[in-house]
Protein backbone atom coordinates (compact mmCIF):
# COMPACT_ATOMS: atom_id res chain seq x y z
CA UNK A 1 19.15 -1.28 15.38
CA UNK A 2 22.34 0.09 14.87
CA UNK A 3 24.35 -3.25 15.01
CA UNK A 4 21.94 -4.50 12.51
CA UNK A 5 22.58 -1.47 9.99
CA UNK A 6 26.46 -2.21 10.66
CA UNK A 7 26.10 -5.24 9.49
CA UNK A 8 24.18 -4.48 6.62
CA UNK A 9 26.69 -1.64 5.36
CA UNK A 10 29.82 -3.99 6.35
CA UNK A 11 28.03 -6.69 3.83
CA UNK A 12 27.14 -4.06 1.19
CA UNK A 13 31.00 -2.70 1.13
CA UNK A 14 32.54 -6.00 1.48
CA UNK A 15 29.96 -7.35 -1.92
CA UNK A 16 31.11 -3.95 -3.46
CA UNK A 17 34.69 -4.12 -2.48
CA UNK A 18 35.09 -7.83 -4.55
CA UNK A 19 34.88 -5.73 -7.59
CA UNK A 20 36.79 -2.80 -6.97
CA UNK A 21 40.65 -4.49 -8.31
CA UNK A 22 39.76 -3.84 -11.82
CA UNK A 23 39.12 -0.38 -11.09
CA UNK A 24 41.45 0.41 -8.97
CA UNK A 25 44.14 1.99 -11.37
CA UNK A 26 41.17 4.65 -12.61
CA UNK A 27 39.76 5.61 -8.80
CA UNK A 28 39.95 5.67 -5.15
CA UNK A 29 37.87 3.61 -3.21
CA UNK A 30 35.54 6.10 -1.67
CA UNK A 31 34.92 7.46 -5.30
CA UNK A 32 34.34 3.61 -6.49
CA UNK A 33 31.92 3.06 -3.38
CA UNK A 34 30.09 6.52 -4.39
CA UNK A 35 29.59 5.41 -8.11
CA UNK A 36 28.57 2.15 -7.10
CA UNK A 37 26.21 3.13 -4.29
CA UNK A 38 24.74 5.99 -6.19
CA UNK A 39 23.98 3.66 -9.58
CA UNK A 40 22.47 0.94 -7.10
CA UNK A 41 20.23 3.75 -5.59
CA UNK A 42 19.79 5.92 -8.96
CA UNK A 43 18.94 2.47 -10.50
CA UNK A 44 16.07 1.96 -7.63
CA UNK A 45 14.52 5.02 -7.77
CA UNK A 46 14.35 4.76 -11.37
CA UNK A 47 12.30 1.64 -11.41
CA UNK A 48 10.22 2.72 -8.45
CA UNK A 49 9.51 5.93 -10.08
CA UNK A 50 8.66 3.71 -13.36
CA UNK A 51 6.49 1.80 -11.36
CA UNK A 52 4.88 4.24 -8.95
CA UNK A 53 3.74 6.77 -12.40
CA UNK A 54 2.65 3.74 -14.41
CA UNK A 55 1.14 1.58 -12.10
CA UNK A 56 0.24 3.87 -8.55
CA UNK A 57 -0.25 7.35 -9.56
CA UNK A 58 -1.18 6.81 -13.23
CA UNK A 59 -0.85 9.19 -16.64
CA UNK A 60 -3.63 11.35 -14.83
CA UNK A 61 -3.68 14.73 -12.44
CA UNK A 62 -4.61 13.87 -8.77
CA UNK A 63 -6.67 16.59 -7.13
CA UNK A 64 -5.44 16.16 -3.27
CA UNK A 65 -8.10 18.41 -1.99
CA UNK A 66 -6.11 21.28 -1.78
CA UNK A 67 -4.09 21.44 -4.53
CA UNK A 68 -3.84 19.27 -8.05
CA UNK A 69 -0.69 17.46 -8.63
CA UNK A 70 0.86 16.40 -11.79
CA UNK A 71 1.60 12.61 -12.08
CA UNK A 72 5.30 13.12 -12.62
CA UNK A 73 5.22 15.35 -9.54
CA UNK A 74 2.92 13.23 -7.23
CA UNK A 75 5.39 10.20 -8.33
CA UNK A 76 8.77 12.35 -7.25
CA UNK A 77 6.97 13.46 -4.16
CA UNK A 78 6.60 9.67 -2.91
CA UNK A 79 10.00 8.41 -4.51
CA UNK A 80 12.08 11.02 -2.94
CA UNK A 81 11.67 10.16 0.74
CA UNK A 82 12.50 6.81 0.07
CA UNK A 83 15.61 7.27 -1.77
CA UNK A 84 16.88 10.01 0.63
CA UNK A 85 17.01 7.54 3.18
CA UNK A 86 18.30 4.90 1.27
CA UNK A 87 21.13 7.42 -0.36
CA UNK A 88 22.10 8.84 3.10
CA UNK A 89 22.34 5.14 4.80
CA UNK A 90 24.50 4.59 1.59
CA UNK A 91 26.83 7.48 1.88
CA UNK A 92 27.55 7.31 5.44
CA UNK A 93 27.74 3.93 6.16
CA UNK A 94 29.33 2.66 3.06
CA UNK A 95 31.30 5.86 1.11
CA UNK A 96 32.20 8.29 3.78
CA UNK A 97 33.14 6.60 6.58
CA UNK A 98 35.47 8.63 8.39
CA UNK A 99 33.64 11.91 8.54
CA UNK A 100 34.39 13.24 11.61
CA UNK A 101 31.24 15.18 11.84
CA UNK A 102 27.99 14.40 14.01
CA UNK A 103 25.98 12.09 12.70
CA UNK A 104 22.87 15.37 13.21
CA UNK A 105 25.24 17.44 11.16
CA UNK A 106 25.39 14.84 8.71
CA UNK A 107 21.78 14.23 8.49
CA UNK A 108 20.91 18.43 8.70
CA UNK A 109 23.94 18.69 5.57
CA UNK A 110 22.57 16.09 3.78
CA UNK A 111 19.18 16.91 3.58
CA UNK A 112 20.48 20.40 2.52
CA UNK A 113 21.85 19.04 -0.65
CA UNK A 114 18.61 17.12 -1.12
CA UNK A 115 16.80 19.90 -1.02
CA UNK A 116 18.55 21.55 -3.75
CA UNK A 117 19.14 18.40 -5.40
CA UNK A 118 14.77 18.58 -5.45
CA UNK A 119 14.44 22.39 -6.39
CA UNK A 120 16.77 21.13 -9.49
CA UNK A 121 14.75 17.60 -10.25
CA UNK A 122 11.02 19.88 -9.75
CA UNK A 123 12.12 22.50 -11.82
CA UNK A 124 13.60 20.43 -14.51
CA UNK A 125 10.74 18.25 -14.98
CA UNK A 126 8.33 20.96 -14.94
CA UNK A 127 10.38 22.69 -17.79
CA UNK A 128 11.44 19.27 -19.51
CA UNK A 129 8.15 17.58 -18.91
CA UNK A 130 5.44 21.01 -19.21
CA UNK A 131 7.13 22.91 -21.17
CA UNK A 132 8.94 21.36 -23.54
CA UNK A 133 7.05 18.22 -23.83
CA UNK A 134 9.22 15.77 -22.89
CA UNK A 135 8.92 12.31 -21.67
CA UNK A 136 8.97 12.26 -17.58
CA UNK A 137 11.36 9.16 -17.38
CA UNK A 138 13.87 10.15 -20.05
CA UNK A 139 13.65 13.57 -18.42
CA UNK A 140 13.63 12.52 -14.62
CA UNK A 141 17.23 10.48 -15.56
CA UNK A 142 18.80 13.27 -17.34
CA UNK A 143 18.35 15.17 -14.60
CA UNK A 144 19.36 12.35 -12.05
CA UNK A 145 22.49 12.57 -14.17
CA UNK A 146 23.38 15.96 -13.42
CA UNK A 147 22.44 15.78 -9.81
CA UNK A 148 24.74 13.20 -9.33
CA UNK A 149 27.83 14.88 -10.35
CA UNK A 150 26.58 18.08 -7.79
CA UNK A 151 25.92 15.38 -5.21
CA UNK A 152 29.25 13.96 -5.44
CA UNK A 153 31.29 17.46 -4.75
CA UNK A 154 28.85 18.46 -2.10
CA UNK A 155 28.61 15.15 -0.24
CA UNK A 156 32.51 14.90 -0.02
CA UNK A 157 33.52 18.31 0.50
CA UNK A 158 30.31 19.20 2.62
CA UNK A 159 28.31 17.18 4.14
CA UNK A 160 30.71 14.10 4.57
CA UNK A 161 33.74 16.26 5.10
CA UNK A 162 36.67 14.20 6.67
């Protein structure tokens, strides 16, 4: 299995890599391979979320049994797993490659950041979306957008640390 994700993350940086010249003057790699990963994975979540509320979860509450979930919060709840594995294969295979840190440390450091990363996104759309009145997708990327910019800092200083 881990040959096979290898592979995968040597074809996804070598696909990424043919477009890194023009850029090069502006960034390092590892920042290129971050902005690229993260817009690949920013840009799936944001059409699974799209299609999970719309089309899955619907415009309505969803009483669970024990407790009655929003549809913008239901939808996060079942994107979010998805996309934290997909992010963290991302980032360790493809941007920060020569952490020197266990791969459990890693993993344990990453989900840290997720989980603030998730107090940020739940709070925000309950303010953006419940309080304010807000659309859910406009409001779930503007706060993808600022989550990005704390992901970056914490993944390379933190969790990815060389």
């Amino acid at each position: 299995m881990m040959a096979l994700l290898q592979l995968v993350a040597k074809s996804i940086t070598w696909f990424i890599d043919l477009f890194y010249p023009p850029f090069k003057r502006w960034m390092p790699i590892q920042f290129y391979r971050y902005a690229v990963c993260g817009v690949g994975n920013v840009c799936f979540e944001w059409v699974l979320y799209c299609f999970l509320y719309n089309f899955v979860v619907g415009h309505e509450n969803v009483d669970l049994g024990w407790v009655v979930a929003s549809p913008h919060i239901l939808t996060l709840c079942i994107t979010v797993p998805i996309t934290l594995t997909t992010g963290f294969f991302l980032a360790r295979f493809v941007t920060f490659t020569k952490s020197s840190l266990k791969e459990t440390s890693q993993l344990f450091r990453y989900f840290l950041v997720f989980v603030i990363n998730l107090m940020i996104n739940y709070s925000g759309l309950k303010l953006l979306v419940e309080e304010w009145g807000f659309y859910p997708t406009p409001s779930k990327m503007l706060l993808t957008f600022f989550t990005a910019i704390l992901s970056y800092i914490c993944q390379k200083y933190f969790t990815f640390k060389e």
